[in-house]
N, C-alpha and C. Protein backbone atom coordinates (compact mmCIF):
# COMPACT_ATOMS: atom_id res chain seq x y z
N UNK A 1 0.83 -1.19 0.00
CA UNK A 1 0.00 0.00 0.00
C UNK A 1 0.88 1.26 0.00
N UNK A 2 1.85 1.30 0.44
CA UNK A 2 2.70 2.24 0.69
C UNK A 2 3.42 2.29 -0.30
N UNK A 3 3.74 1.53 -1.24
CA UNK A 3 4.29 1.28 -2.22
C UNK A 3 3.65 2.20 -3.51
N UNK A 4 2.42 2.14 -3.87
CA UNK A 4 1.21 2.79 -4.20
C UNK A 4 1.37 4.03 -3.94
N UNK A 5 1.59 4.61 -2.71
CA UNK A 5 1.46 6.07 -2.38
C UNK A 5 2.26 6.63 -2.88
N UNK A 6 3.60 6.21 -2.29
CA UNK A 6 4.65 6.59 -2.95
C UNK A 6 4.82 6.95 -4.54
N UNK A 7 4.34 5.74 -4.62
CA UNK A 7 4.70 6.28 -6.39
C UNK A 7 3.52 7.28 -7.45
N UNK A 8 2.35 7.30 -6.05
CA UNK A 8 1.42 8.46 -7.20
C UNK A 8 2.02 9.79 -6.76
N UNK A 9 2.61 9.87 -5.69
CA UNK A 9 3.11 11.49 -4.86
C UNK A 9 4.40 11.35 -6.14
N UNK A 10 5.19 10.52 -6.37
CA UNK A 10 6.23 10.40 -7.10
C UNK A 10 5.94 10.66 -8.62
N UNK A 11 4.92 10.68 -9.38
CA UNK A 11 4.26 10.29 -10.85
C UNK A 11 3.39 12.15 -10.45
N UNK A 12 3.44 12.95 -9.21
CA UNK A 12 2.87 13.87 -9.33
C UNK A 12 3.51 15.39 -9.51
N UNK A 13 4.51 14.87 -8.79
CA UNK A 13 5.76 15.71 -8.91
C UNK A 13 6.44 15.95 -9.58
N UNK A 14 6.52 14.80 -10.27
CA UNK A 14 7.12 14.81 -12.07
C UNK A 14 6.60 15.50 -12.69
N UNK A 15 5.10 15.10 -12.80
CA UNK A 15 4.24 15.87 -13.53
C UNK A 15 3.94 17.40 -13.41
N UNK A 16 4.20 18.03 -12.26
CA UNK A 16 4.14 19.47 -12.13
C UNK A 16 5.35 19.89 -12.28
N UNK A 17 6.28 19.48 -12.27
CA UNK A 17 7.93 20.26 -12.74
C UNK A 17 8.11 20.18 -13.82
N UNK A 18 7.05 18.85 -14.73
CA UNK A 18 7.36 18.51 -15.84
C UNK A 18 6.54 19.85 -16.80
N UNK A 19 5.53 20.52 -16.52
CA UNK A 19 4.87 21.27 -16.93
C UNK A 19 4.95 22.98 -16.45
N UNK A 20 5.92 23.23 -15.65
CA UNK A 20 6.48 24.45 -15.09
C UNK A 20 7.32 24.96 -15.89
N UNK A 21 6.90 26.51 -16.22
CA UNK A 21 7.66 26.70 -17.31
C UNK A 21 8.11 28.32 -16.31
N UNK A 22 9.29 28.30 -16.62
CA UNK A 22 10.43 29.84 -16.78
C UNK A 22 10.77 30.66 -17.51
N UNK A 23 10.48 31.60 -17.68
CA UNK A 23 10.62 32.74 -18.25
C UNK A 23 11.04 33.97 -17.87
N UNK A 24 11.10 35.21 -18.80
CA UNK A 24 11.56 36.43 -18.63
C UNK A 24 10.82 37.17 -19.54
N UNK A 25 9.75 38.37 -18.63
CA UNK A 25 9.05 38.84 -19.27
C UNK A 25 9.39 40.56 -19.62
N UNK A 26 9.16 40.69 -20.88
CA UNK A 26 9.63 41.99 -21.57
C UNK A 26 8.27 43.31 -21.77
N UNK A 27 8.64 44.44 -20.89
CA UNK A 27 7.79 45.47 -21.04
C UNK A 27 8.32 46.10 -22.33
N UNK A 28 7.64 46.36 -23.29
CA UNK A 28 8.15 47.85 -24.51
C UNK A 28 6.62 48.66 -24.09
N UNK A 29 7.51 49.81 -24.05
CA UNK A 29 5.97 50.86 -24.04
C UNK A 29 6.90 52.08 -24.87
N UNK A 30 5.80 52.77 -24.66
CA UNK A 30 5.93 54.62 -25.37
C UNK A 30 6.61 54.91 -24.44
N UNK A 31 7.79 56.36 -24.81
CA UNK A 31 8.15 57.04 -23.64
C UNK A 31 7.19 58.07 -22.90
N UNK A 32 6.02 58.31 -24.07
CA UNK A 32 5.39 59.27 -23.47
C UNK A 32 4.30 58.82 -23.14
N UNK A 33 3.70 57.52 -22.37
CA UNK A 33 2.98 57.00 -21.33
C UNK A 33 3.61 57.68 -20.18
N UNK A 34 5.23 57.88 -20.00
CA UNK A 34 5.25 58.01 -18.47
C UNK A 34 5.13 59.66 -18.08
N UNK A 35 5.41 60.30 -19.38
CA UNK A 35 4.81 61.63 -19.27
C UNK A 35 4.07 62.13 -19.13
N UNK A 36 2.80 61.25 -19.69
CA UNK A 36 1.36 61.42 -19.57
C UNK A 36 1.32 61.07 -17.99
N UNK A 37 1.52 60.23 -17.79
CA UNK A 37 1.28 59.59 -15.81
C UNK A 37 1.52 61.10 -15.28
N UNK A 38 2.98 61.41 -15.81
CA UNK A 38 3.48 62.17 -14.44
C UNK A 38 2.43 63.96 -14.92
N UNK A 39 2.08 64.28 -16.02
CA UNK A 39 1.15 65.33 -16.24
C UNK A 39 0.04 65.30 -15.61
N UNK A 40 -0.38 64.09 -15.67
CA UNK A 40 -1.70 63.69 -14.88
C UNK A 40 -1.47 63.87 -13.03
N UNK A 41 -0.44 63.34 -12.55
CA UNK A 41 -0.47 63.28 -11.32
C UNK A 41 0.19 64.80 -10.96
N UNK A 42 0.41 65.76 -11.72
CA UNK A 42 1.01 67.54 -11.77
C UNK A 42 -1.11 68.16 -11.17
N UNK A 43 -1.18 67.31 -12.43
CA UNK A 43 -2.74 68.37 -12.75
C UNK A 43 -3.60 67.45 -11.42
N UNK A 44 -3.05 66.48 -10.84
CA UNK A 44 -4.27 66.06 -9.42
C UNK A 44 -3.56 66.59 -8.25
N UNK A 45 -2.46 67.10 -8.52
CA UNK A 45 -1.57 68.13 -7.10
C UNK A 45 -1.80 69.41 -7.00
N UNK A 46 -2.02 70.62 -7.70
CA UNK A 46 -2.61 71.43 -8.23
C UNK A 46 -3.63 71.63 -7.50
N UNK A 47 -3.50 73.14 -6.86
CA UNK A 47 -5.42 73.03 -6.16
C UNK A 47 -5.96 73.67 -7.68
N UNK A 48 -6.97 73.45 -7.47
CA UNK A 48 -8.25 73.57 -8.88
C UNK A 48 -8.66 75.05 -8.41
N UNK A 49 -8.79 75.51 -9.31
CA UNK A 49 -9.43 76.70 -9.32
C UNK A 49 -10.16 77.34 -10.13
N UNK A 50 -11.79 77.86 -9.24
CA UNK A 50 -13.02 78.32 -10.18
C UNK A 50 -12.54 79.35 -11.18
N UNK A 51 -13.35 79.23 -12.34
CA UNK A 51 -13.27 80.07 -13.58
C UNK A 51 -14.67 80.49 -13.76
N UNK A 52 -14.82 81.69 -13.49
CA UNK A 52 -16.43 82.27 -13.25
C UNK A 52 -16.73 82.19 -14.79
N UNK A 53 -17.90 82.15 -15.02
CA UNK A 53 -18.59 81.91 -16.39
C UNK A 53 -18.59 80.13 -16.67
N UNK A 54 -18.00 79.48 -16.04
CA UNK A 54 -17.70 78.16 -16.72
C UNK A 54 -18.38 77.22 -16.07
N UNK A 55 -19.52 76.16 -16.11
CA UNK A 55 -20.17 75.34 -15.68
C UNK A 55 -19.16 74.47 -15.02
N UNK A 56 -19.44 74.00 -13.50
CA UNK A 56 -19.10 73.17 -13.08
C UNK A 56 -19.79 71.87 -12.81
N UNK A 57 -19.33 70.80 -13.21
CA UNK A 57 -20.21 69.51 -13.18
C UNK A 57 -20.05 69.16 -11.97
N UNK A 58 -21.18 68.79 -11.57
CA UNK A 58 -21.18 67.95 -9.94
C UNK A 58 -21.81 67.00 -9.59
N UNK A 59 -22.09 66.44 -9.03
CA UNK A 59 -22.73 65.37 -8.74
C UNK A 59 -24.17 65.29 -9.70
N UNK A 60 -24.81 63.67 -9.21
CA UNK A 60 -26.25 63.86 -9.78
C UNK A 60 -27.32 64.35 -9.44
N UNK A 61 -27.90 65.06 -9.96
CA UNK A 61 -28.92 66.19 -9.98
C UNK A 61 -30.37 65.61 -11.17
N UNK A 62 -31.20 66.54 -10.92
CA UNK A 62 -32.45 66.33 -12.11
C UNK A 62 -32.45 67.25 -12.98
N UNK A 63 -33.30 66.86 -14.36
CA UNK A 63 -33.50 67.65 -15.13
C UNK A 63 -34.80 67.69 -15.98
N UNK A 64 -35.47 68.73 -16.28
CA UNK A 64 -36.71 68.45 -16.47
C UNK A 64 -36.88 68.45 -18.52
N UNK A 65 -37.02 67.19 -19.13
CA UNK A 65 -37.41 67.26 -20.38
C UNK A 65 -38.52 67.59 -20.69
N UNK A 66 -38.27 68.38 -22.19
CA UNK A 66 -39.54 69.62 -22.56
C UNK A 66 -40.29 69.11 -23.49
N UNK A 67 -39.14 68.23 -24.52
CA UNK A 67 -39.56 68.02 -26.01
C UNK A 67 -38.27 66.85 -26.55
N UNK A 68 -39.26 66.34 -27.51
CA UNK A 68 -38.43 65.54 -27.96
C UNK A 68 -39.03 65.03 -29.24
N UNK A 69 -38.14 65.22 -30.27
CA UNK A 69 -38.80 64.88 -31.64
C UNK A 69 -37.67 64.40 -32.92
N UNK A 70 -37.59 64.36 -33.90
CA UNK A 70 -36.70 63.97 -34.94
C UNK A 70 -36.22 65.15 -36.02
N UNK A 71 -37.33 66.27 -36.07
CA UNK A 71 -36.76 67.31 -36.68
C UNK A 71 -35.95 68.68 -36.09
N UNK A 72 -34.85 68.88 -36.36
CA UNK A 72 -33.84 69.93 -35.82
C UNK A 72 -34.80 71.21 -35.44
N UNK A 73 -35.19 71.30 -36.79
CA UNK A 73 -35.54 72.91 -36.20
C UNK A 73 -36.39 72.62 -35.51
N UNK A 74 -37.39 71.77 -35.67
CA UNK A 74 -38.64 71.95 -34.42
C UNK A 74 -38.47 72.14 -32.50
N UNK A 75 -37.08 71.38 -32.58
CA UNK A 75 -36.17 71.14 -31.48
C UNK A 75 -35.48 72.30 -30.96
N UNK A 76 -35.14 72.87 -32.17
CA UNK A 76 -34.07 74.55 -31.71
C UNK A 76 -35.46 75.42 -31.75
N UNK A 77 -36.81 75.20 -32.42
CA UNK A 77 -38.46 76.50 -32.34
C UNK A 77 -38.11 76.44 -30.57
N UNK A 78 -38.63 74.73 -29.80
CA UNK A 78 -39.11 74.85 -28.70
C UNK A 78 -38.10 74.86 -27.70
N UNK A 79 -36.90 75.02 -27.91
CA UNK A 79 -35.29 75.65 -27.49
C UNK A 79 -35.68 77.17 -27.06
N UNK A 80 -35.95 77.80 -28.17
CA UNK A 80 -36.06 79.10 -28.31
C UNK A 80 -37.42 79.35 -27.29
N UNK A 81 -38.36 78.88 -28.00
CA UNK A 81 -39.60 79.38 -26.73
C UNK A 81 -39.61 79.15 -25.26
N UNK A 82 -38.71 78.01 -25.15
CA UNK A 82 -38.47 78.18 -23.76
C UNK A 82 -37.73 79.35 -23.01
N UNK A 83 -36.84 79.71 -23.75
CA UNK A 83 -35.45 80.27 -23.43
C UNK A 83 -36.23 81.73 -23.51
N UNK A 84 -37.42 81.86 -24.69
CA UNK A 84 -38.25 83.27 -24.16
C UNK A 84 -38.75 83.27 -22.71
N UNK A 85 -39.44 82.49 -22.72
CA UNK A 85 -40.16 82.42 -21.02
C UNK A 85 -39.53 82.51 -20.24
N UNK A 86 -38.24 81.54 -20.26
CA UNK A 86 -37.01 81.05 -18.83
C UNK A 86 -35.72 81.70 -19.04
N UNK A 87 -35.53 82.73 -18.99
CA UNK A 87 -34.39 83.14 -19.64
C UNK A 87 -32.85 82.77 -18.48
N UNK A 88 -33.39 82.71 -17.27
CA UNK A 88 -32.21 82.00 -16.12
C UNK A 88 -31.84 80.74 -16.12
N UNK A 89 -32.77 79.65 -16.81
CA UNK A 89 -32.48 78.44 -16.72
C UNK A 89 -31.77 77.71 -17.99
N UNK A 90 -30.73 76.94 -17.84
CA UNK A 90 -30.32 76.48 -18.72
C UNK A 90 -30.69 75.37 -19.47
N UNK A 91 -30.42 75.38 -21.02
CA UNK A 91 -31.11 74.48 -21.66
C UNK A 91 -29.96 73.45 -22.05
N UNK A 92 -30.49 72.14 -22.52
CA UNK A 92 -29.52 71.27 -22.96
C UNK A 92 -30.06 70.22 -24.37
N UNK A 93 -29.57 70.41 -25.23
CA UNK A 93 -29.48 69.59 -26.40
C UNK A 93 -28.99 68.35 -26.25
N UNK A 94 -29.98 66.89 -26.63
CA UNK A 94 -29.21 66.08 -26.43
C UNK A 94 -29.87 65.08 -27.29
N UNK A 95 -28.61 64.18 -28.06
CA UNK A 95 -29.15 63.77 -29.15
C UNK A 95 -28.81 62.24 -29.40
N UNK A 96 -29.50 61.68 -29.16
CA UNK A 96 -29.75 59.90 -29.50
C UNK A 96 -30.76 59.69 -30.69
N UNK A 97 -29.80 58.94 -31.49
CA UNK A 97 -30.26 58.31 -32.66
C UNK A 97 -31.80 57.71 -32.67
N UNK A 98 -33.06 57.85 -33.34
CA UNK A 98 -32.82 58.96 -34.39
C UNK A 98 -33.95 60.50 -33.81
N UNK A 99 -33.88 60.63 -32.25
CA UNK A 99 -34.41 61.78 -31.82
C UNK A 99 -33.14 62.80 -30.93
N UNK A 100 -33.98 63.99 -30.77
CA UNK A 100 -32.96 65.22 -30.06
C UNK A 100 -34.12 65.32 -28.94
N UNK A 101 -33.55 65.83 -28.02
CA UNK A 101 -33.75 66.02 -26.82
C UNK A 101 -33.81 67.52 -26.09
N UNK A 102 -34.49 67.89 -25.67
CA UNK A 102 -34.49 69.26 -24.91
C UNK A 102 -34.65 69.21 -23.65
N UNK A 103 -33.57 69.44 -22.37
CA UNK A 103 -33.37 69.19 -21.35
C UNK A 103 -33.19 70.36 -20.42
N UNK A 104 -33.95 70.99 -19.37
CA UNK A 104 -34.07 71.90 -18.88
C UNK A 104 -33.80 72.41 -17.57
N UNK A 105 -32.79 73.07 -16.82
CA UNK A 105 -32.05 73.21 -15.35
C UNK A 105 -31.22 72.03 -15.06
N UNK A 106 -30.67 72.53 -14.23
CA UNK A 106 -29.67 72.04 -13.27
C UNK A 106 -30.50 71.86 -11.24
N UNK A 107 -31.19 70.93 -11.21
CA UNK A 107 -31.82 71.08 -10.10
C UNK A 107 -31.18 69.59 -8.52
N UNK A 108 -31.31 70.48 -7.81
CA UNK A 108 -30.31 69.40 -6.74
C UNK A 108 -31.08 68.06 -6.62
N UNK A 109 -32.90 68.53 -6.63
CA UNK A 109 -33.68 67.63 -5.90
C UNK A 109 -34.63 67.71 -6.62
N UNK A 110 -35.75 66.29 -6.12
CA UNK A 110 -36.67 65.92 -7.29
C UNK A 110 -37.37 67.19 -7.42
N UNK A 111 -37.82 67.55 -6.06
CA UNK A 111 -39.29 68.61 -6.03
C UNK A 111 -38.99 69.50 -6.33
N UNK A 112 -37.62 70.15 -6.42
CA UNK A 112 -37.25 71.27 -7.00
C UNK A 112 -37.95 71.19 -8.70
N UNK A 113 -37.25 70.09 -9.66
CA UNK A 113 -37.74 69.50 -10.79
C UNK A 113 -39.00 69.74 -10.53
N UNK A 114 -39.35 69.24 -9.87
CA UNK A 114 -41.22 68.74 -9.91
C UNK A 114 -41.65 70.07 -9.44
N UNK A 115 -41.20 71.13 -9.26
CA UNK A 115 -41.91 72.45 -9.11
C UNK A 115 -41.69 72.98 -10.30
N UNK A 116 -41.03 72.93 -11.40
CA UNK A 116 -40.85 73.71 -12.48
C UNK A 116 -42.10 73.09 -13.71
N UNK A 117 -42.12 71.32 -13.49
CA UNK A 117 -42.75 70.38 -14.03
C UNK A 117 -44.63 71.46 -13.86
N UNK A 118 -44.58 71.74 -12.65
CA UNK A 118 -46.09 72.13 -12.37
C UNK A 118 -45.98 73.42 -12.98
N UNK A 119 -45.44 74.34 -13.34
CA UNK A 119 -45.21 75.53 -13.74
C UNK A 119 -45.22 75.46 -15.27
N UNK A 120 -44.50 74.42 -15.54
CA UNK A 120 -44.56 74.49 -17.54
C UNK A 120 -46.09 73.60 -17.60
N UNK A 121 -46.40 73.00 -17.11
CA UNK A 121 -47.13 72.23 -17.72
C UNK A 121 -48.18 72.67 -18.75
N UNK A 122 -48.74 73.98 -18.31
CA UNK A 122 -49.72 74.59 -19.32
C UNK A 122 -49.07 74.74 -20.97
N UNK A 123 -47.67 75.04 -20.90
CA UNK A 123 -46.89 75.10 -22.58
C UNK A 123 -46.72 74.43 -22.76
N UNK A 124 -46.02 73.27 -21.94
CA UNK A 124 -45.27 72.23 -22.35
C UNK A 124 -45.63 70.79 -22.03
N UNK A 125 -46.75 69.90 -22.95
CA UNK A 125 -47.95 69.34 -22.30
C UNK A 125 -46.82 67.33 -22.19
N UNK A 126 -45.65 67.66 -22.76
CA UNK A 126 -45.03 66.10 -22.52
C UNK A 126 -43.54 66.25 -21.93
N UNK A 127 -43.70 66.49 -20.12
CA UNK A 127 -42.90 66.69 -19.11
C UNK A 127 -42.39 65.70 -18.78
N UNK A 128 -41.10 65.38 -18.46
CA UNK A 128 -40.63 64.05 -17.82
C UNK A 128 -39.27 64.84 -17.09
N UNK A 129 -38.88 63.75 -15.44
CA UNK A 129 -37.60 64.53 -15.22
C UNK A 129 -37.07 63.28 -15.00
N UNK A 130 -35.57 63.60 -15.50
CA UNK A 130 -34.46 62.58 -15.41
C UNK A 130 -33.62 62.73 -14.47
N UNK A 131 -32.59 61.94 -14.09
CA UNK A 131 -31.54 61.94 -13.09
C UNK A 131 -30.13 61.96 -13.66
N UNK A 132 -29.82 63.00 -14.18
CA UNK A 132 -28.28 62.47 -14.91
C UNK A 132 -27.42 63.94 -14.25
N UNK A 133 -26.18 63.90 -14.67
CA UNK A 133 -24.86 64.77 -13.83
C UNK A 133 -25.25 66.18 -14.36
N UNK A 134 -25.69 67.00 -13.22
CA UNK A 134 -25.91 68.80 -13.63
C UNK A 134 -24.91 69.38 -13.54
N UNK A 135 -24.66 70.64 -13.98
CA UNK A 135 -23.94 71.73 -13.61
C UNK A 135 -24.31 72.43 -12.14
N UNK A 136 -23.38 72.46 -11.43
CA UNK A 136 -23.08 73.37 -10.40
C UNK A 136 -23.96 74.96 -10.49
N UNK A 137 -24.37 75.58 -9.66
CA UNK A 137 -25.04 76.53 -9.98
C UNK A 137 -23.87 77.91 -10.16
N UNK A 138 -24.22 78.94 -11.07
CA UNK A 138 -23.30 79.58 -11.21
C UNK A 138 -22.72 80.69 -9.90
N UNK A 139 -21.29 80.91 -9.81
CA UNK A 139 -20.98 81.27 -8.21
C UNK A 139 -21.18 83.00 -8.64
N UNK A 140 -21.38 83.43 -7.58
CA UNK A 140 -21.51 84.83 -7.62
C UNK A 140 -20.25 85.11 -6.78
N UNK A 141 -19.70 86.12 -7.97
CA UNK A 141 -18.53 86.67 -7.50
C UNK A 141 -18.32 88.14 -7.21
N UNK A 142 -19.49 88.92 -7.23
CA UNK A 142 -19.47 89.65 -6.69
C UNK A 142 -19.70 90.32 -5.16
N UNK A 143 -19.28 90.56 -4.34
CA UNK A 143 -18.94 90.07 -3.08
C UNK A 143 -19.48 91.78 -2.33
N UNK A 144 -19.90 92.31 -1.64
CA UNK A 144 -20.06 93.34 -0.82
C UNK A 144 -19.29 93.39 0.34
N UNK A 145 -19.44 94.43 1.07
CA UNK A 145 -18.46 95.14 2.13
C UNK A 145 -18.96 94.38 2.86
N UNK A 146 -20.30 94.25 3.48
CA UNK A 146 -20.64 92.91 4.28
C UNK A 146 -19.86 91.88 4.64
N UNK A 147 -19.85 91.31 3.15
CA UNK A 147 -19.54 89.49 3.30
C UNK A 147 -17.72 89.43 3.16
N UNK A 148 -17.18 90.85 2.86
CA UNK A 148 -15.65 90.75 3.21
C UNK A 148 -15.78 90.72 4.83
């Protein structure tokens, strides 16, 4: 019996040294992968700093859709009529094959959405609000003797 053991532990060992293989493995890359790394890790050391006029993306937020159809201009008419009525709120174009999209504010929270939703509804009779990444609201940089 022992005889047996021996020789399958013996017939196993063979077999895994027999199938172990050694090597030496070779990196080639670009030189300017490591430039890119080290630009990248310049621009995440860097404090960031606001640029007034310029949308900041932030987290997810709602947005209330106005319209949605297949012809351009009909899309840039009800662009425009909104943008008469709402002239503070921002609009967004957005375009999946084969319709465009008209997408309206930057809002933190649903009911915020859902208060604008009750407000268009008389113009704008096919309302829906989505959940995708808004812009930051714009910072006011004008500052008074006060708040110095």
């Amino acid at each position: 019996m022992m005889k047996i053991f021996y020789t399958i532990i013996f017939s196993l060992f063979l077999f895994k040294t027999s199938f172990a293989q050694k090597g030496e493995v070779t990196v080639i890359k670009d030189p300017l992968i490591d430039s890119l790394i080290a630009k990248r890790l310049e621009v995440y050391k860097t404090p960031g700093e606001v640029k007034t006029g310029k949308p900041i993306v932030s987290a997810y937020g709602y947005r209330v859709q106005i319209f949605y159809g297949s012809d351009r201009r009909e899309v840039f008419n009800e662009q425009a009529r909104f943008k008469g009525l709402y002239p503070k709120l921002n609009t967004y174009l957005i375009y999946k094959e084969p319709n465009y999209y008209v997408r309206v504010g930057d809002f933190r929270t649903r009911l915020e959405a859902q208060r604008l939703i009750n407000e268009l509804r008389p113009n704008f009779p096919t309302l829906f609000i989505f959940r995708e990444k808004i812009n930051a609201p714009n910072l006011d940089t004008n500052t008074t003797d006060d708040q110095k």
